[in-house]
C-alpha atoms as a PDB file:
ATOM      1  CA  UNK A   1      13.285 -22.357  29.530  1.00  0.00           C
ATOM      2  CA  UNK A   2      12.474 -21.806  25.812  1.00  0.00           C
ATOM      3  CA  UNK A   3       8.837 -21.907  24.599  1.00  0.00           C
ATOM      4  CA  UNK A   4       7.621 -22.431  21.292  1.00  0.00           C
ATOM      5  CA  UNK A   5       4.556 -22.601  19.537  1.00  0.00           C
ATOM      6  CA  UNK A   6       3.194 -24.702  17.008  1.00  0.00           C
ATOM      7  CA  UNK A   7      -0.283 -24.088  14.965  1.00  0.00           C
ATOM      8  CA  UNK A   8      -2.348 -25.789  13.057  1.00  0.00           C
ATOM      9  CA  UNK A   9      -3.928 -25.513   9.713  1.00  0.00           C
ATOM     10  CA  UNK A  10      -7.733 -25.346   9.185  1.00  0.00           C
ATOM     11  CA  UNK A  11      -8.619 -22.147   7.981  1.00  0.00           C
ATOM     12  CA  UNK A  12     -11.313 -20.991  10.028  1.00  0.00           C
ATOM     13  CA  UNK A  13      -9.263 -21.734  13.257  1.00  0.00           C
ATOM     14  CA  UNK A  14      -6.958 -18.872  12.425  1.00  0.00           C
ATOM     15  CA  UNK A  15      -9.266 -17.248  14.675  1.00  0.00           C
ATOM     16  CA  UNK A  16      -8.958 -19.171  17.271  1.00  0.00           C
ATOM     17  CA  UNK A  17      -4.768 -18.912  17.151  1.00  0.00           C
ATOM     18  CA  UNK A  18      -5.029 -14.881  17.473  1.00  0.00           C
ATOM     19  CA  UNK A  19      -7.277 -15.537  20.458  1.00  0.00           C
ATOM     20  CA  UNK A  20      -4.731 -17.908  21.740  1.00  0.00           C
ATOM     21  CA  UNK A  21      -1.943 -15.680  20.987  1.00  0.00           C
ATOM     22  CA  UNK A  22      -4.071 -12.963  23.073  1.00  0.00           C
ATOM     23  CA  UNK A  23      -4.095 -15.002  26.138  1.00  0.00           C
ATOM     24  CA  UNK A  24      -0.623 -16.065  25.585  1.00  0.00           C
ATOM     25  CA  UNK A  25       0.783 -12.828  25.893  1.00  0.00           C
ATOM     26  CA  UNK A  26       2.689 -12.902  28.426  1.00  0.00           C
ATOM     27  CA  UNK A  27       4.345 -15.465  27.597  1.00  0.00           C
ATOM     28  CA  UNK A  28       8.095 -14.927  25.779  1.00  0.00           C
ATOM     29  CA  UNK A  29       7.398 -17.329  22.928  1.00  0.00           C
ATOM     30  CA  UNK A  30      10.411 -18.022  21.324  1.00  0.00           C
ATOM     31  CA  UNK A  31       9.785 -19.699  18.898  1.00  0.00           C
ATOM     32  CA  UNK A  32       6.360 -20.291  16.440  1.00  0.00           C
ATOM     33  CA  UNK A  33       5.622 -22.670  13.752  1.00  0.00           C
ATOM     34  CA  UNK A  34       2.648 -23.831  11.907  1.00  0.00           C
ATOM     35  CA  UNK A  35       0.876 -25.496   8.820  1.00  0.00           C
ATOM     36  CA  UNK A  36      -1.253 -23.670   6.534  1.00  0.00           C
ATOM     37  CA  UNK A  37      -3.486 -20.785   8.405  1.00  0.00           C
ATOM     38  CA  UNK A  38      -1.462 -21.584  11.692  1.00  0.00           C
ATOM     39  CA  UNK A  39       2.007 -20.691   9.123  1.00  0.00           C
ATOM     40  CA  UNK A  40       0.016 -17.238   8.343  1.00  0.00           C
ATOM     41  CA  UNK A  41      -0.849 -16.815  12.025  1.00  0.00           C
ATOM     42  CA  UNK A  42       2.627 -17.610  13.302  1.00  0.00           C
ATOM     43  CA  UNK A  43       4.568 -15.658  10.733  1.00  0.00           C
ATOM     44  CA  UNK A  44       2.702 -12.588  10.893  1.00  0.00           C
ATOM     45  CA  UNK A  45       3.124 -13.092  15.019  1.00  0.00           C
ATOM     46  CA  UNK A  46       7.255 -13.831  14.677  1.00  0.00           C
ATOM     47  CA  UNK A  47       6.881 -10.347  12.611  1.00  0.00           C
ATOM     48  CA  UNK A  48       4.877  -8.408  15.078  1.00  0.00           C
ATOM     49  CA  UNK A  49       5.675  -9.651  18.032  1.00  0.00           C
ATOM     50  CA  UNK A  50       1.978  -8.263  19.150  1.00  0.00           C
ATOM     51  CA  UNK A  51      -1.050 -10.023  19.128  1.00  0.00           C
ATOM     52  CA  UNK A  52      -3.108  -7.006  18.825  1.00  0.00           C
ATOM     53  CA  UNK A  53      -1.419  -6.380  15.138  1.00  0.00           C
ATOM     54  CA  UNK A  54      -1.769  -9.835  14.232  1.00  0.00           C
ATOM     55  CA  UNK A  55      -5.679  -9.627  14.947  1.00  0.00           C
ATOM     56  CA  UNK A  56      -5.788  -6.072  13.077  1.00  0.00           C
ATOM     57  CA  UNK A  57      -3.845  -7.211   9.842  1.00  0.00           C
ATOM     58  CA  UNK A  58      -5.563 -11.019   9.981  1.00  0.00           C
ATOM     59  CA  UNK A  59      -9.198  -8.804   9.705  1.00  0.00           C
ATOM     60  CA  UNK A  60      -8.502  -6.071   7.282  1.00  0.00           C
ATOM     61  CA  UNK A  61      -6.836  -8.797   5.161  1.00  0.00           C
ATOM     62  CA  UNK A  62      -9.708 -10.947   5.079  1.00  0.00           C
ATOM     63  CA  UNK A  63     -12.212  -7.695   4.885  1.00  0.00           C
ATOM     64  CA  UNK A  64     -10.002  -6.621   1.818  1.00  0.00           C
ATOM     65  CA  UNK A  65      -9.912  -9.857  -0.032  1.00  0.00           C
ATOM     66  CA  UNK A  66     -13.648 -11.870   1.257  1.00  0.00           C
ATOM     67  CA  UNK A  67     -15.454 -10.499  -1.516  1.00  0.00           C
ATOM     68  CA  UNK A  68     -12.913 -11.378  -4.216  1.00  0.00           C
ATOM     69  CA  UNK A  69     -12.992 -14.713  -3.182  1.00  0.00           C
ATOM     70  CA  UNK A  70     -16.839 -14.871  -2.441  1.00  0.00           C
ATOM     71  CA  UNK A  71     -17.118 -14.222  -6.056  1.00  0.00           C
ATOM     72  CA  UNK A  72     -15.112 -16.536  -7.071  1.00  0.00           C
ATOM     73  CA  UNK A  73     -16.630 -19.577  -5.541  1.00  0.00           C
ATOM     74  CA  UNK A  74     -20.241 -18.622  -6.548  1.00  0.00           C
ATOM     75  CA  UNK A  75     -18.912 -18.470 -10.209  1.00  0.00           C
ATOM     76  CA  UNK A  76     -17.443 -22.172  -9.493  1.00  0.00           C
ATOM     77  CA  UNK A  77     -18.969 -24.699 -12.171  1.00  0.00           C
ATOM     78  CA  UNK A  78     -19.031 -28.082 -10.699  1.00  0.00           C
ATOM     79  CA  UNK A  79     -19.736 -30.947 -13.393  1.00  0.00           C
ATOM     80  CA  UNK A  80     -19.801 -34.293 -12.783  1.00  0.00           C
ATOM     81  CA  UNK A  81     -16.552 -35.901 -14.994  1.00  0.00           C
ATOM     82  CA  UNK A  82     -17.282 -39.740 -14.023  1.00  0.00           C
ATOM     83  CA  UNK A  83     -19.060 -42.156 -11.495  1.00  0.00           C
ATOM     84  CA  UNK A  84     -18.075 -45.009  -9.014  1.00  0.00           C
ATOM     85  CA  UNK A  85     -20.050 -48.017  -9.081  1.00  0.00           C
ATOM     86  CA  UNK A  86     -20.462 -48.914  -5.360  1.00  0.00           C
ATOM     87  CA  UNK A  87     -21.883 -52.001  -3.487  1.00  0.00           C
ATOM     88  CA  UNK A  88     -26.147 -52.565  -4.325  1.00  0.00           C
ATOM     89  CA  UNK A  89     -25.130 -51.457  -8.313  1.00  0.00           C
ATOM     90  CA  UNK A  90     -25.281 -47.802  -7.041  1.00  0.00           C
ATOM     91  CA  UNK A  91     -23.700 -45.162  -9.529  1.00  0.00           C
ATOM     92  CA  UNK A  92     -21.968 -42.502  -7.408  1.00  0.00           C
ATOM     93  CA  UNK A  93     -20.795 -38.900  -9.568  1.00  0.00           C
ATOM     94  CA  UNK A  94     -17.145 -37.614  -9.046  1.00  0.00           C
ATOM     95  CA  UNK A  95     -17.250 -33.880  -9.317  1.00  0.00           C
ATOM     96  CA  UNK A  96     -14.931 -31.619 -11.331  1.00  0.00           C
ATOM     97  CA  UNK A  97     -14.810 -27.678 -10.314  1.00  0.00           C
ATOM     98  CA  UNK A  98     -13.683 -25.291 -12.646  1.00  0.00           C
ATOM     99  CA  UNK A  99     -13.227 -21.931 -12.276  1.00  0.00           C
END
């Protein structure tokens, strides 16, 4: 029987796939897809073959590039660029970021 393995995007629950991919390991997957974070996940699994290496390149990665981006969002500018007038004459902003 062939297995494959498909997983999800939502950043954060990249985690959660290398910890899957732990307890799946003995398991011959065959075959892995995914969207987003589960595409990073699953590619850098179909390359190792190992979840061990997927877990030590996913966390050097992120300790190599968290800071970079850190910065960047706490440099963000968010300005309000128009409003939606809503039920009870309420005014709500839409927000622009810029970076």
């Amino acid at each position: 029987m062939r297995i494959g393995l498909a997983l999800e995007a939502g950043g954060v629950k990249g985690v959660a796939h290398i910890a899957l991919l732990e307890k799946l390991e003995s398991i011959d997957i065959e075959i892995v897809t995914g969207s987003s974070m589960g595409a990073v996940i699953g590619a850098l699994f179909a390359l190792s073959g190992d979840s061990k290496t997927v877990k030590k390149k996913f966390f050097s990665t992120l300790k190599k590039y968290l800071p970079v981006f850190r910065d960047k969002i706490r440099n963000t500018v968010v300005q309000p660029v128009s409003k939606i007038s809503c039920e009870g004459g309420r005014n709500i902003p839409i927000f622009q970021r810029s970076f």
